[in-house]
C-alpha atoms as a PDB file:
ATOM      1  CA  UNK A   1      46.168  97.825  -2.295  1.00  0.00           C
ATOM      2  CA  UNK A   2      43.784  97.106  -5.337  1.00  0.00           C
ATOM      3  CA  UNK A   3      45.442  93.902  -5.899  1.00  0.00           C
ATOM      4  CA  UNK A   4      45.033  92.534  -2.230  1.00  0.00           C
ATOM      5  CA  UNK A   5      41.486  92.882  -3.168  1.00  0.00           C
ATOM      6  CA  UNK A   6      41.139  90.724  -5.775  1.00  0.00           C
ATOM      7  CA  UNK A   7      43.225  88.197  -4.580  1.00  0.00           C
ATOM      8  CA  UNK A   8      40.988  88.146  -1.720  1.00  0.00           C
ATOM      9  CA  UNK A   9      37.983  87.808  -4.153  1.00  0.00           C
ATOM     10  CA  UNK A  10      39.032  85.358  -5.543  1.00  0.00           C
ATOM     11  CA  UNK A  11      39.889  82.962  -2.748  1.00  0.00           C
ATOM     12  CA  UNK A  12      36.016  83.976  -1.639  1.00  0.00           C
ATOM     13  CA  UNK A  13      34.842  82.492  -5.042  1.00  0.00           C
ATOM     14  CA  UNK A  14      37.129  79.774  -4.731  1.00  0.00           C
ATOM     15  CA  UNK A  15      35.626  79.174  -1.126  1.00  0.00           C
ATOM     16  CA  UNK A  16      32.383  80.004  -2.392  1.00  0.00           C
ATOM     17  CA  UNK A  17      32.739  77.575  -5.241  1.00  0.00           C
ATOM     18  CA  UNK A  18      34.138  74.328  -2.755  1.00  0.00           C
ATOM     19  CA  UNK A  19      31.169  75.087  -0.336  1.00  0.00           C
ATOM     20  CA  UNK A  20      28.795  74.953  -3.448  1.00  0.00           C
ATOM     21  CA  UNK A  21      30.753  71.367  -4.409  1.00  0.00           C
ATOM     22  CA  UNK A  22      30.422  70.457  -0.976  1.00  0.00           C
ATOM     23  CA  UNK A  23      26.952  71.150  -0.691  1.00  0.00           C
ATOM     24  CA  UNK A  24      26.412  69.112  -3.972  1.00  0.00           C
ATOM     25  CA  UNK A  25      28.428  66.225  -2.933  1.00  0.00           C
ATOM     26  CA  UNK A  26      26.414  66.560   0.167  1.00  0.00           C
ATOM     27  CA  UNK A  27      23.004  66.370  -1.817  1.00  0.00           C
ATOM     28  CA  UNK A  28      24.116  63.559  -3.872  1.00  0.00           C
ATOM     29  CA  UNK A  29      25.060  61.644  -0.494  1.00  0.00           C
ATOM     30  CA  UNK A  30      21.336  61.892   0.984  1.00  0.00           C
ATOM     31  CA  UNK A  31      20.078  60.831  -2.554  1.00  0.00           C
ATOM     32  CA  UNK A  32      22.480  57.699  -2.351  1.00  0.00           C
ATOM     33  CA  UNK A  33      21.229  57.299   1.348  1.00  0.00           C
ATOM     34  CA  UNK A  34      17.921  57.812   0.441  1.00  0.00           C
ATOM     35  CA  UNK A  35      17.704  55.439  -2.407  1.00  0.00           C
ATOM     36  CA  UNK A  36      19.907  53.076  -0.885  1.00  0.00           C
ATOM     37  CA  UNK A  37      17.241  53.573   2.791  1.00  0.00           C
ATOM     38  CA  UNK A  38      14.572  52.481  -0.308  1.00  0.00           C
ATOM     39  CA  UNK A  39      16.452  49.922  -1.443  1.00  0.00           C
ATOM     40  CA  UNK A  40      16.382  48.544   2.401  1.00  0.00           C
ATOM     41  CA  UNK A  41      12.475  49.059   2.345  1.00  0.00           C
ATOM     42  CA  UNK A  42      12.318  47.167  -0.836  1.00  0.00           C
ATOM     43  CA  UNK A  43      14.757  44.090   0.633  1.00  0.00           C
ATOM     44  CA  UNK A  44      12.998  44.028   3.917  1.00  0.00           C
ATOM     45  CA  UNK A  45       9.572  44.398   1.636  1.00  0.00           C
ATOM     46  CA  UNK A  46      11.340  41.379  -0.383  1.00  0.00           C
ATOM     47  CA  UNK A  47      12.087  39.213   2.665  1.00  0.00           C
ATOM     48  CA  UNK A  48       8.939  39.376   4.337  1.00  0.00           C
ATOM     49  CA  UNK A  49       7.064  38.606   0.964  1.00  0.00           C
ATOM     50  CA  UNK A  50       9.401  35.621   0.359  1.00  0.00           C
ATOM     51  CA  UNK A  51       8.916  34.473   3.700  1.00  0.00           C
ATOM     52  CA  UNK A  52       5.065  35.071   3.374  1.00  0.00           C
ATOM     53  CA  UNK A  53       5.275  32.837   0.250  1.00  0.00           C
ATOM     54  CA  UNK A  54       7.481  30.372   1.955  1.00  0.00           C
ATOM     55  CA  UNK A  55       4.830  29.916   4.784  1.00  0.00           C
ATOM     56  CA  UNK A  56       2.084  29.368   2.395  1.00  0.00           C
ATOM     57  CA  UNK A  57       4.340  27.079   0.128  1.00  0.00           C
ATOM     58  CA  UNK A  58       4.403  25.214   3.701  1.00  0.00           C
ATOM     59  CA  UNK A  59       0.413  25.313   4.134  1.00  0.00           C
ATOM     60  CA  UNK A  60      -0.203  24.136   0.936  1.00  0.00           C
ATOM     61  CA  UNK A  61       3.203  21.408   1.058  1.00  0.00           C
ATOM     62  CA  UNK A  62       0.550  20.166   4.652  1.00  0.00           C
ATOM     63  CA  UNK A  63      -2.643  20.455   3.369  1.00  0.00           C
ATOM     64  CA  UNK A  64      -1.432  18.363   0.507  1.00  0.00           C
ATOM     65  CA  UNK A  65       0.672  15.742   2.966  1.00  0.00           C
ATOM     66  CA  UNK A  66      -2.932  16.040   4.793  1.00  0.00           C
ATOM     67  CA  UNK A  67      -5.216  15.075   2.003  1.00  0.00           C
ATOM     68  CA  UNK A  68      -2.559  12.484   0.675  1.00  0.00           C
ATOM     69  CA  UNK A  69      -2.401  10.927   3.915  1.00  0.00           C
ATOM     70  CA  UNK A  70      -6.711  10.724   3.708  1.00  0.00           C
ATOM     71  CA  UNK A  71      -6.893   9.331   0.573  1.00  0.00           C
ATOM     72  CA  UNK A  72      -4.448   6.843   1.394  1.00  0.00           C
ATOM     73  CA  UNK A  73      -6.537   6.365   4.500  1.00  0.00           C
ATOM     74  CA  UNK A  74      -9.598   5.884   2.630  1.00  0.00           C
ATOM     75  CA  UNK A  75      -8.402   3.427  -0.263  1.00  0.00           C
ATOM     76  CA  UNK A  76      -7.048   1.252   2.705  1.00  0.00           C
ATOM     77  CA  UNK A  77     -10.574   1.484   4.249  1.00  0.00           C
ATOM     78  CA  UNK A  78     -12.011   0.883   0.707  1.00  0.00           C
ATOM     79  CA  UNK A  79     -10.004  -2.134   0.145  1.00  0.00           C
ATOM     80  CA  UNK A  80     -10.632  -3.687   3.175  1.00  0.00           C
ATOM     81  CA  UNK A  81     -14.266  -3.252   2.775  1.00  0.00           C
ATOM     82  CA  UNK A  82     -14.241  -4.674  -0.837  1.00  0.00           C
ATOM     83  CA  UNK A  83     -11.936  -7.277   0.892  1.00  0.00           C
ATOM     84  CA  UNK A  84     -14.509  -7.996   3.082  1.00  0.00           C
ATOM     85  CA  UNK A  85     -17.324  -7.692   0.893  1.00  0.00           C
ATOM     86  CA  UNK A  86     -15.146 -10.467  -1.208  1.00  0.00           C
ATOM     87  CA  UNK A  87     -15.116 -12.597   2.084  1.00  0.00           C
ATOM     88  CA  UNK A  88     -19.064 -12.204   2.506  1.00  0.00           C
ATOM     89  CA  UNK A  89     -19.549 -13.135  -1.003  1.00  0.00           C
ATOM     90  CA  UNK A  90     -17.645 -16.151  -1.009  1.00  0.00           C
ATOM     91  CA  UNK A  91     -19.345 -17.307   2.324  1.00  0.00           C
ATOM     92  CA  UNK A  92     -22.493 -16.703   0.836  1.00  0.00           C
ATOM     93  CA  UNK A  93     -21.574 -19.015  -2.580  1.00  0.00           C
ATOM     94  CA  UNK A  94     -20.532 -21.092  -0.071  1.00  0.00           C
ATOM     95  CA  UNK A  95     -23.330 -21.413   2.091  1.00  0.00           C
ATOM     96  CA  UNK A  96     -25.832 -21.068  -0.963  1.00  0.00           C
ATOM     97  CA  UNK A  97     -23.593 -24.151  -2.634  1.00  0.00           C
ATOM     98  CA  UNK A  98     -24.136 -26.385   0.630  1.00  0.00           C
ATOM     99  CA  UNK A  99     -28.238 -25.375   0.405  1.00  0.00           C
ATOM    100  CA  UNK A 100     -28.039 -26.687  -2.734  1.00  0.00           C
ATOM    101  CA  UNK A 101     -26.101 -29.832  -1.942  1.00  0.00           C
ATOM    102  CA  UNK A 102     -28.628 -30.167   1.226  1.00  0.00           C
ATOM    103  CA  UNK A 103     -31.695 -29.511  -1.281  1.00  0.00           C
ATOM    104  CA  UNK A 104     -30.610 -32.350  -3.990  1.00  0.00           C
ATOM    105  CA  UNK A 105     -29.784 -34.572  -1.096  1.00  0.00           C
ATOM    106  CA  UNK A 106     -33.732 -33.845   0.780  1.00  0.00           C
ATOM    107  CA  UNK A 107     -34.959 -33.676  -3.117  1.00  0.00           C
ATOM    108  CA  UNK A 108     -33.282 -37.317  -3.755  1.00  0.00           C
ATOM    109  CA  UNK A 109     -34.306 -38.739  -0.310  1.00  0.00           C
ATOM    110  CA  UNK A 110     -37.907 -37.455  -1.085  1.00  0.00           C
ATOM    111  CA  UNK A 111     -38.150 -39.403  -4.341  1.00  0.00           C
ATOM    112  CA  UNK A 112     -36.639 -42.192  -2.828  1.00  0.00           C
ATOM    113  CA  UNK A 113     -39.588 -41.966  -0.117  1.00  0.00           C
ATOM    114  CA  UNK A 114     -41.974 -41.483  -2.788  1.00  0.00           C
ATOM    115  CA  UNK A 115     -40.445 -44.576  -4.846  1.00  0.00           C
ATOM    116  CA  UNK A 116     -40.416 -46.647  -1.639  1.00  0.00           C
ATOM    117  CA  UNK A 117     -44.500 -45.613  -0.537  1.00  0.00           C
ATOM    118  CA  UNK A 118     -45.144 -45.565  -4.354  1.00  0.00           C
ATOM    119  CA  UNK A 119     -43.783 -49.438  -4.261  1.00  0.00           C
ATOM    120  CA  UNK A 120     -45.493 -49.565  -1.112  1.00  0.00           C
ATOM    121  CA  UNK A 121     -48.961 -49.017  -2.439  1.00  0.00           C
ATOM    122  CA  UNK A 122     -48.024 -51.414  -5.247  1.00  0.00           C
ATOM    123  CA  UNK A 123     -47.707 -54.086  -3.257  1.00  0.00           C
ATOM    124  CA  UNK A 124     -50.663 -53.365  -1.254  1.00  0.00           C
ATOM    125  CA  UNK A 125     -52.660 -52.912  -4.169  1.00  0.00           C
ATOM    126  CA  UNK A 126     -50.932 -56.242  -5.629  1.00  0.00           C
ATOM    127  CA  UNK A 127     -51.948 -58.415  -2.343  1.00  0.00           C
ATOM    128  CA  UNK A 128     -55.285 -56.743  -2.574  1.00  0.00           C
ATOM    129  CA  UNK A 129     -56.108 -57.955  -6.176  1.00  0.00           C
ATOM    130  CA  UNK A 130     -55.152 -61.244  -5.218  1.00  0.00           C
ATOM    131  CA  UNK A 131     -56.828 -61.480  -3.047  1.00  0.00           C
ATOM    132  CA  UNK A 132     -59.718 -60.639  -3.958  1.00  0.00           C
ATOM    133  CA  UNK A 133     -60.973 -62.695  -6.826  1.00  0.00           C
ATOM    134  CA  UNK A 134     -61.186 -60.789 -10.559  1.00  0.00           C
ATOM    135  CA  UNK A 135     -63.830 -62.373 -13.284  1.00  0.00           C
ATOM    136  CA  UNK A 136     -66.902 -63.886 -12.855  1.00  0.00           C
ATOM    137  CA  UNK A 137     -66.380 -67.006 -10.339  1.00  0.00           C
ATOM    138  CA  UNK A 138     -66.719 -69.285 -13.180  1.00  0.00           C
ATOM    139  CA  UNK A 139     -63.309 -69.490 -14.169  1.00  0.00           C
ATOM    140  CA  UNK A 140     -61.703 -72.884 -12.811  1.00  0.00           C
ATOM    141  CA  UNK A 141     -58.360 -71.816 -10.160  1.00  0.00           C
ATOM    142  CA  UNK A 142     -55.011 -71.644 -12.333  1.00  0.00           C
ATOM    143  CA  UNK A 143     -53.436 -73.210  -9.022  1.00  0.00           C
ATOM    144  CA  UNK A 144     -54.702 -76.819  -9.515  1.00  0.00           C
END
């Protein structure tokens, strides 16, 4: 009968109707998967950018350990050349102080040369006059 019928029509609409939710729900799933598969990309995306920034955190953290390590390097070189150059220069007053002790002692040893030809010469010249008489001749001798 007529009412078999529509009974039967409407368990097609209902089945109709739960294959069109199901189909939905099914939709809706590969949405979830697909965002949630973009989601992934965007993690493993994340990751390899964080470890990318990691390793150059790392370069830089070396190059900087590097270049501290060289400066250190060269201020220790720089101090023991102005350590050094210290030494030198206080050798040098040294030496150049000892010169000038040597100089005053050959200056003071030449004058007392000079004085001693200078007295020298006096003496000579002293024994010379004299000797040899000064005046006239007519004076009488100052011994007698």
């Amino acid at each position: 009968g007529g009412g078999g019928q529509s009974l039967e029509k409407q368990t097609n609409d209902e089945v109709l109707e739960l294959l069109q939710k199901t189909s939905d729900h099914q939709t809706h799933i590969k949405e979830l998967e697909l965002a949630a598969s973009k989601a992934d990309g965007q993690r493993t995306e994340l990751r390899a950018k964080l470890r990318e920034t990691k390793e150059n955190v790392e370069q830089l953290q070396n190059e900087l350990d590097r270049l501290s390590r060289e400066a250190a390097k060269k201020l220790q070189e720089r101090s023991k050349f102005v350590a050094e150059e210290q030494l030198k220069t206080r050798e040098a007053e040294s030496a150049a102080k000892k010169n000038a002790e040597k100089f005053m002692q050959l200056r003071l040893r030449l004058a007392t040369v000079v004085m001693e030809q200078e007295a020298q010469r006096n003496l000579a010249e002293d024994s010379t006059i004299s000797a040899t008489p000064t005046g006239t001749g007519d004076e009488a001798p100052k011994d007698k």
